[in-house]
Protein backbone atom coordinates (compact mmCIF):
# COMPACT_ATOMS: atom_id res chain seq x y z
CA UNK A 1 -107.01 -7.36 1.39
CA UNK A 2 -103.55 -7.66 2.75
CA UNK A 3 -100.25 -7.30 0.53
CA UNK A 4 -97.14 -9.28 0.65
CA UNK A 5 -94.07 -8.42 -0.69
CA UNK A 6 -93.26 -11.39 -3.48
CA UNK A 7 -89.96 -11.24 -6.33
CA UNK A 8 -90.17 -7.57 -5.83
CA UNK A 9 -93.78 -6.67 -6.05
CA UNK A 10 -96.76 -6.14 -4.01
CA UNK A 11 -99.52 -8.75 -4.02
CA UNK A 12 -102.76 -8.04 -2.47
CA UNK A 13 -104.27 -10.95 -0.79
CA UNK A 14 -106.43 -12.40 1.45
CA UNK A 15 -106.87 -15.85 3.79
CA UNK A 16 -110.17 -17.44 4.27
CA UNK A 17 -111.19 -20.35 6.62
CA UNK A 18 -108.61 -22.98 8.49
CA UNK A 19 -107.26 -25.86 6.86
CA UNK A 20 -105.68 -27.67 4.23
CA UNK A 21 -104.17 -25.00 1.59
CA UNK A 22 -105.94 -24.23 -1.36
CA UNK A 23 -104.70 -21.68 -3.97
CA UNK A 24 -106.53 -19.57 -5.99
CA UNK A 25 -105.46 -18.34 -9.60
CA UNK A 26 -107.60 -16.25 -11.40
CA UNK A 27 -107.97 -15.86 -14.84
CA UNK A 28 -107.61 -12.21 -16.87
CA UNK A 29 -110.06 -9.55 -17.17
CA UNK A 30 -111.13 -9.71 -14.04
CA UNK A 31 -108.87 -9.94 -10.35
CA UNK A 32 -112.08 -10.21 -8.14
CA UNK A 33 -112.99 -13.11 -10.80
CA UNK A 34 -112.99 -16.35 -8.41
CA UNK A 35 -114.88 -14.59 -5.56
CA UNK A 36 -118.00 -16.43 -6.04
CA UNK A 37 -116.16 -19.87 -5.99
CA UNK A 38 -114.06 -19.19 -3.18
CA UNK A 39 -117.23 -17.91 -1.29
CA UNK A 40 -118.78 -21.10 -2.09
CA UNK A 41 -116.05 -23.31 -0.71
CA UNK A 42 -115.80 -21.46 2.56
CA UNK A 43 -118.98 -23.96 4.20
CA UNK A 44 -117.86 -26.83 1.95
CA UNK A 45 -116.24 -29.73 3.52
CA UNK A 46 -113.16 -30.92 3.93
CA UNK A 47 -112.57 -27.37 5.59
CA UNK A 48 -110.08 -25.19 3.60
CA UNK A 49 -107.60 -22.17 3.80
CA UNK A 50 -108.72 -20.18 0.96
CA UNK A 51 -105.78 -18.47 -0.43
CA UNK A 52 -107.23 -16.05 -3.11
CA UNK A 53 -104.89 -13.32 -4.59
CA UNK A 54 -104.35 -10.95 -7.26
CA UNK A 55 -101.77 -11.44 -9.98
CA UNK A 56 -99.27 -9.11 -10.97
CA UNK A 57 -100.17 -6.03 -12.40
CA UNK A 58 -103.90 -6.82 -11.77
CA UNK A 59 -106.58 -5.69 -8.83
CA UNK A 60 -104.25 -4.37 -6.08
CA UNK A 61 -101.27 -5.89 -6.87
CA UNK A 62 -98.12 -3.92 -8.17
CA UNK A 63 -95.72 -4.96 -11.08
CA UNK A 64 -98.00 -3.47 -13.80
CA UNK A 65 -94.85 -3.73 -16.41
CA UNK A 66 -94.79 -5.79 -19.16
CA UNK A 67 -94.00 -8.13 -20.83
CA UNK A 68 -95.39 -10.50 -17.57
CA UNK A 69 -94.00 -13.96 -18.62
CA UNK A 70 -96.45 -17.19 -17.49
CA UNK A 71 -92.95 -18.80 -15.28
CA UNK A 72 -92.97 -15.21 -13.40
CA UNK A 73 -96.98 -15.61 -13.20
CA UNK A 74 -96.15 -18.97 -11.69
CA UNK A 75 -93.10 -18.01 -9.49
CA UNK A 76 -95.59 -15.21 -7.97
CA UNK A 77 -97.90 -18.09 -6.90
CA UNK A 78 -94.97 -19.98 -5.04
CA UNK A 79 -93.60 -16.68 -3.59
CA UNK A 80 -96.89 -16.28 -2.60
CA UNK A 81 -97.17 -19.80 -0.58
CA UNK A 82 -93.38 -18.47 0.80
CA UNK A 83 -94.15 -15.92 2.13
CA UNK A 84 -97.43 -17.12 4.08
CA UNK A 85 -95.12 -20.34 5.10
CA UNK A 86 -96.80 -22.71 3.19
CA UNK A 87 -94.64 -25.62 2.07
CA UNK A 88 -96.90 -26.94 -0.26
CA UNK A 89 -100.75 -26.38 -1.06
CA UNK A 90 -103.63 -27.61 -3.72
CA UNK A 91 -103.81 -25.17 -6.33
CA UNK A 92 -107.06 -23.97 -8.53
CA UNK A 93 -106.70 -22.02 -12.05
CA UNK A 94 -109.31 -20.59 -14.06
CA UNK A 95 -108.78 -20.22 -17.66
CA UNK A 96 -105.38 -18.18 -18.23
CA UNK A 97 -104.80 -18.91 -14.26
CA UNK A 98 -105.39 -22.18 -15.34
CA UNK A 99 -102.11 -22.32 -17.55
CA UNK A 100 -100.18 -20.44 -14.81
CA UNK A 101 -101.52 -23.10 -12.54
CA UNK A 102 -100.37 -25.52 -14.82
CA UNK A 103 -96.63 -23.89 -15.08
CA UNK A 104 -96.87 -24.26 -11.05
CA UNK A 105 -96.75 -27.70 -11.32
CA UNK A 106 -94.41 -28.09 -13.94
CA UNK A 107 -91.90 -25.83 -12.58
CA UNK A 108 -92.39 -27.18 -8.77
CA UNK A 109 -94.06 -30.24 -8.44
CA UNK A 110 -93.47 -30.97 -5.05
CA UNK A 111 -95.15 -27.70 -3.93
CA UNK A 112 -98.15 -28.40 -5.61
CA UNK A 113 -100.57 -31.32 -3.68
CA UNK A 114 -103.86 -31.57 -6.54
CA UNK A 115 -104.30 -29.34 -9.88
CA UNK A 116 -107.86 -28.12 -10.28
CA UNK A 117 -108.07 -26.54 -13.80
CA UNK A 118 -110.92 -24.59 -14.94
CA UNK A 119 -110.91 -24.42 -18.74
CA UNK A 120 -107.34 -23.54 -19.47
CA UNK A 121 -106.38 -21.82 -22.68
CA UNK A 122 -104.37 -24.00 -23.78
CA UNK A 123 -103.01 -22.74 -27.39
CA UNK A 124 -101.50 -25.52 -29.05
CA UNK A 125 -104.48 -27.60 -29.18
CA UNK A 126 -105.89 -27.96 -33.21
CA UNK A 127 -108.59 -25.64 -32.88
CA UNK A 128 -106.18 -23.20 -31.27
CA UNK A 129 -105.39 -21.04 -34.33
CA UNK A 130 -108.96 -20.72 -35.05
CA UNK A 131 -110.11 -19.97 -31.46
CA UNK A 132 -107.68 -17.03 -30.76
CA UNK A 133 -108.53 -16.18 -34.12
CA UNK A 134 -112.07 -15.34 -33.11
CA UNK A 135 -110.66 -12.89 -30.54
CA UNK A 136 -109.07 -10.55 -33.40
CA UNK A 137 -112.00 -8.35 -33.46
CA UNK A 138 -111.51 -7.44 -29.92
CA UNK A 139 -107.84 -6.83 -30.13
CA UNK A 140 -108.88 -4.54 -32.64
CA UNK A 141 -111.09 -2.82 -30.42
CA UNK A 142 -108.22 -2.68 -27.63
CA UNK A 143 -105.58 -1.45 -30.39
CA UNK A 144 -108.30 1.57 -30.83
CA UNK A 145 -107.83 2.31 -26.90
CA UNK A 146 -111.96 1.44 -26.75
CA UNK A 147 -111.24 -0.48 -23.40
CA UNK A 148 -114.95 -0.36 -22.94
CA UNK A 149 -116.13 -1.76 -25.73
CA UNK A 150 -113.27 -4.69 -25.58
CA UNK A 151 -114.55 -5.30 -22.33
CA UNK A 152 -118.32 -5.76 -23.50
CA UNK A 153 -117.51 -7.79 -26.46
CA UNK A 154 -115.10 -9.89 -24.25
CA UNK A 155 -117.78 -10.62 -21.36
CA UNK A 156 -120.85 -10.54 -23.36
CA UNK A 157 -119.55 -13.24 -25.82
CA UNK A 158 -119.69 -15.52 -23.07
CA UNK A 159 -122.44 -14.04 -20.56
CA UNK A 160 -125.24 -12.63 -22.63
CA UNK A 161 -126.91 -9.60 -21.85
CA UNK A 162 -126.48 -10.90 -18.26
CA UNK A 163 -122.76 -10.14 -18.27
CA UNK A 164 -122.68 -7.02 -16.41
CA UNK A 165 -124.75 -8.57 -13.22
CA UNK A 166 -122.28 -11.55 -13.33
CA UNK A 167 -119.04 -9.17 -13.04
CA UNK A 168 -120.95 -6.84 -10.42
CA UNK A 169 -121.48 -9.91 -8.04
CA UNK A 170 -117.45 -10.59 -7.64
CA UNK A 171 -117.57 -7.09 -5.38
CA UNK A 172 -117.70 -3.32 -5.21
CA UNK A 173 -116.22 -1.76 -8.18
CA UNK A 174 -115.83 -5.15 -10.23
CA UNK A 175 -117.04 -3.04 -13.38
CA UNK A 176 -114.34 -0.77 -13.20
CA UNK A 177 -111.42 -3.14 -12.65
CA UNK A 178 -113.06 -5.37 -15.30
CA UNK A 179 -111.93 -2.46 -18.24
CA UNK A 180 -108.53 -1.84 -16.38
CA UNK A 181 -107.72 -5.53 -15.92
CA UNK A 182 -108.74 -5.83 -19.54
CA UNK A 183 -105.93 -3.41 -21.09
CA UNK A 184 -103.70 -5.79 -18.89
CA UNK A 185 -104.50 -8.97 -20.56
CA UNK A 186 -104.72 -7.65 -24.47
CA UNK A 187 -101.70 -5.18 -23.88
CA UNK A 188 -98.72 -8.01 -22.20
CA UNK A 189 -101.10 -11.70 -21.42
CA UNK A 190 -102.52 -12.25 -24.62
CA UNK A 191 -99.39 -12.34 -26.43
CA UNK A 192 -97.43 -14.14 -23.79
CA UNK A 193 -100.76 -16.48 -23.63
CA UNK A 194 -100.82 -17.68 -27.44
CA UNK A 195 -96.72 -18.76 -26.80
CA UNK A 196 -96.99 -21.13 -24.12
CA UNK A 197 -96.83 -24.91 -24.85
CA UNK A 198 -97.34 -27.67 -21.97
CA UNK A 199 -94.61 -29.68 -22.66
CA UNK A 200 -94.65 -33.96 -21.79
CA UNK A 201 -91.05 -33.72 -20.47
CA UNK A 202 -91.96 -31.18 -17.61
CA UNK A 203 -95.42 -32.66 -17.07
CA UNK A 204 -94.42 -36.47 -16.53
CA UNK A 205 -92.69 -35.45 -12.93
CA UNK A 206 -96.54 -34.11 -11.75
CA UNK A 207 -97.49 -36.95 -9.62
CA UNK A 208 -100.56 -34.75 -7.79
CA UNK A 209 -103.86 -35.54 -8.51
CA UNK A 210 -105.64 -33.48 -11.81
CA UNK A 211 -109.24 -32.51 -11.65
CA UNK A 212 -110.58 -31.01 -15.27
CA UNK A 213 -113.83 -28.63 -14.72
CA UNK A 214 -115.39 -27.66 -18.31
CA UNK A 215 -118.97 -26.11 -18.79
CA UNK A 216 -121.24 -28.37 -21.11
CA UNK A 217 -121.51 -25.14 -23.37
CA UNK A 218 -117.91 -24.20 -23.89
CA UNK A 219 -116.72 -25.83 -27.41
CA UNK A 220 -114.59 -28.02 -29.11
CA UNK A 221 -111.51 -25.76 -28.02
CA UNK A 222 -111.32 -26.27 -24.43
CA UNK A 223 -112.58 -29.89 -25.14
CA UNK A 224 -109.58 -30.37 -26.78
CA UNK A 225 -107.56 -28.77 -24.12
CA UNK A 226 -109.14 -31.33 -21.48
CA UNK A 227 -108.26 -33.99 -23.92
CA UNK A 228 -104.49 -32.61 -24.07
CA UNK A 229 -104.73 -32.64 -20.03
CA UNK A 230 -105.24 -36.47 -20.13
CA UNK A 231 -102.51 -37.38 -22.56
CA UNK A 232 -99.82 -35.50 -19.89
CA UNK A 233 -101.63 -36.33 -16.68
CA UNK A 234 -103.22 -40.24 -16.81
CA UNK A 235 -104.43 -39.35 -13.22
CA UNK A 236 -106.74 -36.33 -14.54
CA UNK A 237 -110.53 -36.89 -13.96
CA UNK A 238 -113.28 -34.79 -15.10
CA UNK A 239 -116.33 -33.02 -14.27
CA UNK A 240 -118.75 -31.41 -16.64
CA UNK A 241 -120.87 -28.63 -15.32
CA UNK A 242 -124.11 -28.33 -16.56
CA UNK A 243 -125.50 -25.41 -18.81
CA UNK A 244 -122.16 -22.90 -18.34
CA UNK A 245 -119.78 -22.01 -20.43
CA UNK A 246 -116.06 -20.39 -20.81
CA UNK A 247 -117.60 -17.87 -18.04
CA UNK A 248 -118.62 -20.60 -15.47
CA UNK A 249 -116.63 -19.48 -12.54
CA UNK A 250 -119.04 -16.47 -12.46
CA UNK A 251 -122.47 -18.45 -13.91
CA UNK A 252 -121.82 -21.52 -11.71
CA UNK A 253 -119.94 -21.24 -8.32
CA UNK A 254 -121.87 -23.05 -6.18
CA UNK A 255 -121.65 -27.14 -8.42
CA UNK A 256 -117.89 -26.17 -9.06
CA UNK A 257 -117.46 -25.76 -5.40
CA UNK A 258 -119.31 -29.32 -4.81
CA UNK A 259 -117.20 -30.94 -7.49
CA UNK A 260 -114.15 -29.22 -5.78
CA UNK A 261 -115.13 -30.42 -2.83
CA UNK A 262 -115.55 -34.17 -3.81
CA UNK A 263 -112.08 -34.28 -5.61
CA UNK A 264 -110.36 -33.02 -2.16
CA UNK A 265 -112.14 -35.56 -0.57
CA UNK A 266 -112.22 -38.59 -2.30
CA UNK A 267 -108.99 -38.47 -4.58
CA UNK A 268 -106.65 -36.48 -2.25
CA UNK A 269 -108.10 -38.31 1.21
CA UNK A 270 -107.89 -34.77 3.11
CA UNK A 271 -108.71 -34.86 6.53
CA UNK A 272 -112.06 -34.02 7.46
């Protein structure tokens, strides 16, 4: 990957394909985490630039300080798009990228052409207090310095058994930056995570088209959070992916690339 220099830090990046601009967030745990969906896009049509980083502190990126908060997260994203020249560009976010996504938009609208959310955690929805919650026992395991084991318990409540193929499949060494990226999010994200609120005032000046992308199997909690998404954004449309769950960017690349796809095409009319 390449690095840019962005507010003072180095992000590692890297540019895939020619044409319209699409950015990539990824969610925590795991920097290498939208590599199957971006691979999957790259023979999709319309034709794409495939802008897929690593956030601060994560993968190859500098800034590992903390506390990291979300409008920094986001102002990293539109540094990012500065510093390749990009004026404006669709942007993709995967469940905590998916809030920093979200605080994109909100903080520059006019930068950001179509929202493509992928199961946001989005705290302030009713079942929010239970569903972080549920995550207690692996803070505990974190607070114990057993990185491992809150890496497991974090992956495997999601993936199954299969967990450890998934992760392995985003690249060389995915394992291993799994358990570091992990003492990232439970150390500075999680906290900073369970604070943020999407607010109506800031979201009523996104004008950009909204595409929700849940997994049939992920809950009431991010079912919520989609139904949050369409009280701010009237323009937000859904798609429902079949059999995956909270872990469906690694289980299901290849439909959320399609659905991707379609939403560029027939709600954003981009050039073929």
């Amino acid at each position: 990957m390449e690095t840019a220099r962005v507010n003072d830090t180095e992000i590692a990046y890297e540019v895939i394909g020619h044409g319209e601009p699409l950015l990539l967030i990824h969610g925590s745990n795991l920097a290498t985490g939208l590599v199957p969906i971006a691979g999957a896009l790259a023979d999709k049509e319309p034709p794409l630039q495939l802008v897929r980083y690593h956030r601060r502190g994560m993968g190859g990126s500098g800034g590992r300080t903390w506390p990291i908060p979300v409008r920094q997260q986001a102002a990293d994203a539109i540094g990012l798009l500065d510093a390749l020249g990009l004026p404006s560009a669709h942007v993709l976010g995967y469940s905590y990228g998916g809030v920093i996504a979200l605080e994109t938009a909100l903080s520059s609208p006019t930068r950001v052409r179509s929202l493509t959310l992928l199961e946001p955690i989005l705290a302030q929805v009713p079942s929010g207090p239970g569903f972080l919650a549920g995550m207690d026992p692996i803070v505990s395991l974190y607070d114990a310095g057993d990185m491992e084991g809150a890496v497991t318990a974090t992956f495997a409540g999601m993936g199954g058994h299969r967990w450890p193929d998934l992760v392995a499949a985003t690249g060389p060494g995915a394992l291993e930056r799994a358990v570091r990226d992990t003492e990232l999010f439970y150390r500075d994200e999680f906290p900073v995570l369970k604070a943020w609120r999407l607010d109506a005032a800031r979201a009523a000046a996104v004008k950009s088209p909204v595409l929700s992308v849940m997994g049939t199997r992920s809950g009431p909690f991010f079912d919520e959070g989609r139904q949050l998404l369409h009280r701010h954004f009237p323009q937000c449309v859904d798609v429902d992916i079949a059999d995956a769950n909270h872990l469906l960017n690694l289980q299901t690349p290849e439909p959320i690339a399609a659905a991707i796809a379609d939403f560029l095409r027939q709600s954003v009319h981009v050039e073929r």
